[in-house]
Protein backbone atom coordinates (compact mmCIF):
# COMPACT_ATOMS: atom_id res chain seq x y z
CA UNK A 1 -3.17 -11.77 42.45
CA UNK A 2 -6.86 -11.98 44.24
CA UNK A 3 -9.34 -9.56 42.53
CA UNK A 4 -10.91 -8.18 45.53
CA UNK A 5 -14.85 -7.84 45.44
CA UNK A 6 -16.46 -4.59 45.40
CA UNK A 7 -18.67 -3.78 48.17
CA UNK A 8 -22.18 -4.72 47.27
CA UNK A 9 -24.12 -2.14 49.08
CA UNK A 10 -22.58 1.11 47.19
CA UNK A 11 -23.77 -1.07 43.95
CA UNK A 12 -27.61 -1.56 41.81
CA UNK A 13 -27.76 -5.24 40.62
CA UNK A 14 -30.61 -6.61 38.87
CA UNK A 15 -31.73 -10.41 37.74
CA UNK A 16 -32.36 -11.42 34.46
CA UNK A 17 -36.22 -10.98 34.82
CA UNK A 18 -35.69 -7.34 36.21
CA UNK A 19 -33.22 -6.53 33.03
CA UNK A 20 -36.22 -7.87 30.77
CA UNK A 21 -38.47 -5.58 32.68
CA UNK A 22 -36.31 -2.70 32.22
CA UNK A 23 -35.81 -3.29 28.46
CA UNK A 24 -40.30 -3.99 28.24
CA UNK A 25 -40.74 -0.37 30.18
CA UNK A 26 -38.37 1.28 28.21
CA UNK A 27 -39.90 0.07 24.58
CA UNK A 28 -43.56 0.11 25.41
CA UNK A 29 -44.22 2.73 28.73
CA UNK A 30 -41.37 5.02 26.72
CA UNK A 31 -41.39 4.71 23.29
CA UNK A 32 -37.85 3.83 23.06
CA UNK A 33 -37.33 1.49 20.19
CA UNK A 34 -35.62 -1.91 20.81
CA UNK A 35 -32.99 -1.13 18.32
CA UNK A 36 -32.17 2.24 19.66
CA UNK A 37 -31.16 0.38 22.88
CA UNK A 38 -29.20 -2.11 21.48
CA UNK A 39 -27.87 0.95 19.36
CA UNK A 40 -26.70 2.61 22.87
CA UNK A 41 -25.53 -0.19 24.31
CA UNK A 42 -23.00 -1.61 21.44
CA UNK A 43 -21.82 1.93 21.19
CA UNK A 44 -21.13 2.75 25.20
CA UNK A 45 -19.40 -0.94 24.99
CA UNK A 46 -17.47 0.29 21.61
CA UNK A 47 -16.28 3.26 24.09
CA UNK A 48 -14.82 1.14 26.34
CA UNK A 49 -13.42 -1.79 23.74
CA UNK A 50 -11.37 1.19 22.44
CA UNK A 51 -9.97 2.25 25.72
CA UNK A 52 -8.57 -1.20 26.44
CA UNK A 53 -6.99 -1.48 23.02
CA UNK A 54 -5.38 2.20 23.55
CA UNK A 55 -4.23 1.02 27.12
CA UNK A 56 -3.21 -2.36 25.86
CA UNK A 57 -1.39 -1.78 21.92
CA UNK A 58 -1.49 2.72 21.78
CA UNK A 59 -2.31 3.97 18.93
CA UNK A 60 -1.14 0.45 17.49
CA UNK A 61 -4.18 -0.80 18.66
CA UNK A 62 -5.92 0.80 15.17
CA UNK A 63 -4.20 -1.46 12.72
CA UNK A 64 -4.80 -4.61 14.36
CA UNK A 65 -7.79 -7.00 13.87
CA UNK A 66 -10.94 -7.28 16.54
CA UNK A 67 -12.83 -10.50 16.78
CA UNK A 68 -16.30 -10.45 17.50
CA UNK A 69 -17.73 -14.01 18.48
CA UNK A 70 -21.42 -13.66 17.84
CA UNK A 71 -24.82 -15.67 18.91
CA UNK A 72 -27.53 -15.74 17.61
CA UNK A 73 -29.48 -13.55 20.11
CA UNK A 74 -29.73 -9.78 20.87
CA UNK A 75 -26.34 -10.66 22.43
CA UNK A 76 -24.78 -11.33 19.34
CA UNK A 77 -26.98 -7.99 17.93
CA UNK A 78 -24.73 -6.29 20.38
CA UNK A 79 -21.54 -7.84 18.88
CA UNK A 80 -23.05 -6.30 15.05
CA UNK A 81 -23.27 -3.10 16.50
CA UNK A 82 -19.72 -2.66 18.25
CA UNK A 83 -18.46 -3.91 14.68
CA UNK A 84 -20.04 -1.08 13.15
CA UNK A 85 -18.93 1.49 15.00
CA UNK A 86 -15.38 0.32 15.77
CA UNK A 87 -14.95 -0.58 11.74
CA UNK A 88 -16.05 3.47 11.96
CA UNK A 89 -13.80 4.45 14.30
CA UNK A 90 -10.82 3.00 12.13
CA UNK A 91 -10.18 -0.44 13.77
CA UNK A 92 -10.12 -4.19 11.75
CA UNK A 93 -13.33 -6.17 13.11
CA UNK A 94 -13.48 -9.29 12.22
CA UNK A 95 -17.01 -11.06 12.82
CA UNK A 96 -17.59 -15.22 13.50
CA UNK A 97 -20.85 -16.31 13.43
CA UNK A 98 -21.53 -19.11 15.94
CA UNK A 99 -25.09 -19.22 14.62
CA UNK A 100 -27.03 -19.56 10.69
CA UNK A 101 -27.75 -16.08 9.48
CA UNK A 102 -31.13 -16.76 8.37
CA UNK A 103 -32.57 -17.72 12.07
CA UNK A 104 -31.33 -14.01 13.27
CA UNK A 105 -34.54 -12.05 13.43
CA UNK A 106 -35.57 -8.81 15.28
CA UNK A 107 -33.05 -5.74 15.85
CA UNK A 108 -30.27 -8.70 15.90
CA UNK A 109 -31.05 -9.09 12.39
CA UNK A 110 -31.85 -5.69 11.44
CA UNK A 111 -27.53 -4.63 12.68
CA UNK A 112 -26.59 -7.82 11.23
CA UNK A 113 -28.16 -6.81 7.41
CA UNK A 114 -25.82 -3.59 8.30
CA UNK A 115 -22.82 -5.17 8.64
CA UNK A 116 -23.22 -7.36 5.69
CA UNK A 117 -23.89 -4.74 3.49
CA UNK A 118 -20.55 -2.71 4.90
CA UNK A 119 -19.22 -6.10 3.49
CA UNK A 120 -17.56 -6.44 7.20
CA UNK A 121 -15.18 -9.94 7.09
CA UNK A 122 -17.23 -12.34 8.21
CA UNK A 123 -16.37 -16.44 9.16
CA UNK A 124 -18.57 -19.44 10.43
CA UNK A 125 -18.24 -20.02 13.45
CA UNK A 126 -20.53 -23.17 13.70
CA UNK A 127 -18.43 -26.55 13.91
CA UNK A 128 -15.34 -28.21 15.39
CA UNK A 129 -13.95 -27.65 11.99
CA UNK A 130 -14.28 -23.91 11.78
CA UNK A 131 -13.59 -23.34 14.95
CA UNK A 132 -9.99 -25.26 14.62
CA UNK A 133 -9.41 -23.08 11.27
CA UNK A 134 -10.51 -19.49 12.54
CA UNK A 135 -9.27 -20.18 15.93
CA UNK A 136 -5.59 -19.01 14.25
CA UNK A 137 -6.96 -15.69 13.02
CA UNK A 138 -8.08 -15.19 16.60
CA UNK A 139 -5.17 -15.61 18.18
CA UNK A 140 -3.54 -12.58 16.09
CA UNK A 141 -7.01 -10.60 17.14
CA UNK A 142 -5.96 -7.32 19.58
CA UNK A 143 -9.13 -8.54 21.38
CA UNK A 144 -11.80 -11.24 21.22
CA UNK A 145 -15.14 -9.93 21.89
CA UNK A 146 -17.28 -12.26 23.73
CA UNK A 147 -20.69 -11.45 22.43
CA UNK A 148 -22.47 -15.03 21.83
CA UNK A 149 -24.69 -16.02 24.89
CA UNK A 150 -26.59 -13.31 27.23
CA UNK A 151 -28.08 -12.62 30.06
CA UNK A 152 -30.57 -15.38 29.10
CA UNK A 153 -28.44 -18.05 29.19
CA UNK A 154 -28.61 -20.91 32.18
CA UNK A 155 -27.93 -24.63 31.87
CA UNK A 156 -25.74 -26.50 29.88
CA UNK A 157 -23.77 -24.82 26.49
CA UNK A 158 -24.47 -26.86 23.79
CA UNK A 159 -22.55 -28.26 20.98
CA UNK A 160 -20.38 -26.44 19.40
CA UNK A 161 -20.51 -22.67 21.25
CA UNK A 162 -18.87 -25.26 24.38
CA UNK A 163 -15.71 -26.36 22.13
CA UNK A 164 -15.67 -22.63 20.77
CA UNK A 165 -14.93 -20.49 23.96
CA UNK A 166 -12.58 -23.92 25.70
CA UNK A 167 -11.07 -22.74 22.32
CA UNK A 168 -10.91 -19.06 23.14
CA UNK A 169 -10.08 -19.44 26.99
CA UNK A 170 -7.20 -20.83 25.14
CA UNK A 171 -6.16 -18.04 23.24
CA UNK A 172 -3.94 -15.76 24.40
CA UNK A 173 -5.93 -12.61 23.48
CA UNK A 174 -7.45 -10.08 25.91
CA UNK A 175 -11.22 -11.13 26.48
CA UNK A 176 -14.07 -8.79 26.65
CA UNK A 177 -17.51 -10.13 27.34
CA UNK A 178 -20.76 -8.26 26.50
CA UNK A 179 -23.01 -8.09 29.24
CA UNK A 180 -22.47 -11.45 30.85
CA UNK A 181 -19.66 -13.39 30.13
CA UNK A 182 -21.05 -16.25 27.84
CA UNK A 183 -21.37 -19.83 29.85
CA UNK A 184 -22.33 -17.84 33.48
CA UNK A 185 -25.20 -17.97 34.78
CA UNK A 186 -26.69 -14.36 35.54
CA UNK A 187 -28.80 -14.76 38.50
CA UNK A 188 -26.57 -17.44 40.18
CA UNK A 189 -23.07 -16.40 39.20
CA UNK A 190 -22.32 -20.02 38.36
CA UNK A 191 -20.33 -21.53 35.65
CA UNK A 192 -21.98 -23.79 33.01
CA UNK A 193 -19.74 -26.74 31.43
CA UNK A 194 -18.04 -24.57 29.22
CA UNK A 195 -17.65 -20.61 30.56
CA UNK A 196 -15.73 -17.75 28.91
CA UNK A 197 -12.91 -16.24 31.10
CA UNK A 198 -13.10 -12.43 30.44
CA UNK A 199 -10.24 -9.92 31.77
CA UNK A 200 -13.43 -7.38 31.00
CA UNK A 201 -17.18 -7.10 31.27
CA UNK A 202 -19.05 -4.52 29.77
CA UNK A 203 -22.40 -5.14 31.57
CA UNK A 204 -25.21 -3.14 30.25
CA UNK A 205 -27.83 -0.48 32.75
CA UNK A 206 -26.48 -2.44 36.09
CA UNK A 207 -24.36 -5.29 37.10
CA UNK A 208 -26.05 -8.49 37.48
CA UNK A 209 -26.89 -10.42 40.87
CA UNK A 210 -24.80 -13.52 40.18
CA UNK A 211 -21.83 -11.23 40.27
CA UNK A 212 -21.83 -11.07 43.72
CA UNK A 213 -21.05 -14.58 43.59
CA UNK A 214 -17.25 -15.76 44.31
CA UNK A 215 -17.68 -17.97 41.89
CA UNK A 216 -18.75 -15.57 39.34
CA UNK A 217 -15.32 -13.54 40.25
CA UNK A 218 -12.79 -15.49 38.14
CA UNK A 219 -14.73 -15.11 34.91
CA UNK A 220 -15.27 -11.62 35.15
CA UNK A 221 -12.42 -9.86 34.95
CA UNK A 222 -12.84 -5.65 35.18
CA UNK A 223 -16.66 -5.16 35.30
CA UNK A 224 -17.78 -1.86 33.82
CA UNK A 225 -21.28 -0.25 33.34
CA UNK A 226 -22.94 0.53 30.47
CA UNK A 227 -26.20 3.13 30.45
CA UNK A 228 -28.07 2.39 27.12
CA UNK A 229 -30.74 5.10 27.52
CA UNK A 230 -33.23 3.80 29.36
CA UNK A 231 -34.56 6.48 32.20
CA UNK A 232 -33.14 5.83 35.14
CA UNK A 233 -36.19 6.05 36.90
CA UNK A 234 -37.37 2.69 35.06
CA UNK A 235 -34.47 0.90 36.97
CA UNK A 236 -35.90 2.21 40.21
CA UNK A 237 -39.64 0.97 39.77
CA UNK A 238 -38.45 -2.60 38.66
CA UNK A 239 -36.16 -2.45 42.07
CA UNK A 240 -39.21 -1.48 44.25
CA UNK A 241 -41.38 -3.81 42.73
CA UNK A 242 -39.18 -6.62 44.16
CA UNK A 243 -38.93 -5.30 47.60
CA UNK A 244 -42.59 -4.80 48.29
């Protein structure tokens, strides 16, 4: 069935510079911490992870396992948080690490130190071999929770993240990207060599321009908006910046 576009001019998108400028004017024109808004964010995407395991498993949705596929930016920060508070909440996360611990640093690392300590189950995530062996536990995963490259991203995915998500596309789980589904590019809406399929995206203050793109369409899936606490009125300087 075709997913039919929504209309663009009822909608607010923004590029990746213009999310980085709402994030800077948030942190230093507000005060608002970093980690706060990665704090809103994984917990307005938790929100909606949870509806689409009620609407997919019921309440049967609690007893099965979550994957989280992590990177090792404030994307996969996002995917430490949502573990948190869906581990919380009563459901089995499961967390694979598609990057070394030790080279996480900011308010990534600070959630990440969290969920060790909560002794969360956590796998590597980091070569063809653990990607073969984990990729079994996956596929008995409620949902796989893309949250391993951002709004950053563009060019080529590299060795092994690529052979991960051909991996996951595989999989017969219910896919639900974080922001941007990982391999797309967020300005252009076009697929890299290797591109996560999502049947969601939890996008976070706006969508993003390249998902006006038709080629962006297929790896989207259901696109919903996240507000991580950032005044609105930020969103609306960064947009009239651009048009003068």
């Amino acid at each position: 069935m075709a997913i039919e576009l929504p209309d663009p001019d009822d909608l607010t998108y923004l590029t990746r510079e213009q999310v980085r400028e709402v994030d800077r004017r948030a942190i230093e024109e507000y005060g608002i911490p970093g980690v706060v808004l990665m704090e809103n964010a994984g917990r307005g995407a938790t929100e909606c992870i949870r509806r689409s395991l009620d609407a997919n498993h019921g309440a049967g949705g609690l007893r099965m396992a979550v994957a989280i596929v992590c990177g090792g930016g404030n994307n996969g920060g996002d995917g430490f948080v949502i573990a948190r508070h869906l581990f919380n909440a009563g459901y089995k996360p499961e967390l694979y690490l598609t990057c070394d611990p030790e080279t996480l640093t900011g308010d990534a690392k600070i959630n990440y130190d969290i969920t060790s300590r909560m002794h969360l189950p956590m796998h590597d995530f980091r070569s063809k071999a653990d990607v073969e062996e984990k990729i079994r536990r996956i596929r008995d995963a409620a949902i796989v929770v893309d949250a391993i490259l951002g709004t950053g991203f563009h060019g080529k995915v590299r060795w092994p993240v690529d052979f991960a998500i051909q991996w996951l596309n595989e999989s017969s789980s219910f896919i639900c990207a974080i922001d941007v589904p990982s391999g797309l590019d967020c300005n252009t809406g076009e697929p890299s060599n290797s591109t996560i399929l999502a049947n969601e995206t939890i996008t976070f203050v706006a969508r993003k321009t390249g998902f006006r793109s038709e080629n962006a369409v297929p790896y989207l899936g259901r696109v919903e908006v996240v507000d991580i606490g950032a005044p609105p009125e930020i969103v609306d300087a960064v947009l009239s910046l651009d048009a003068e």
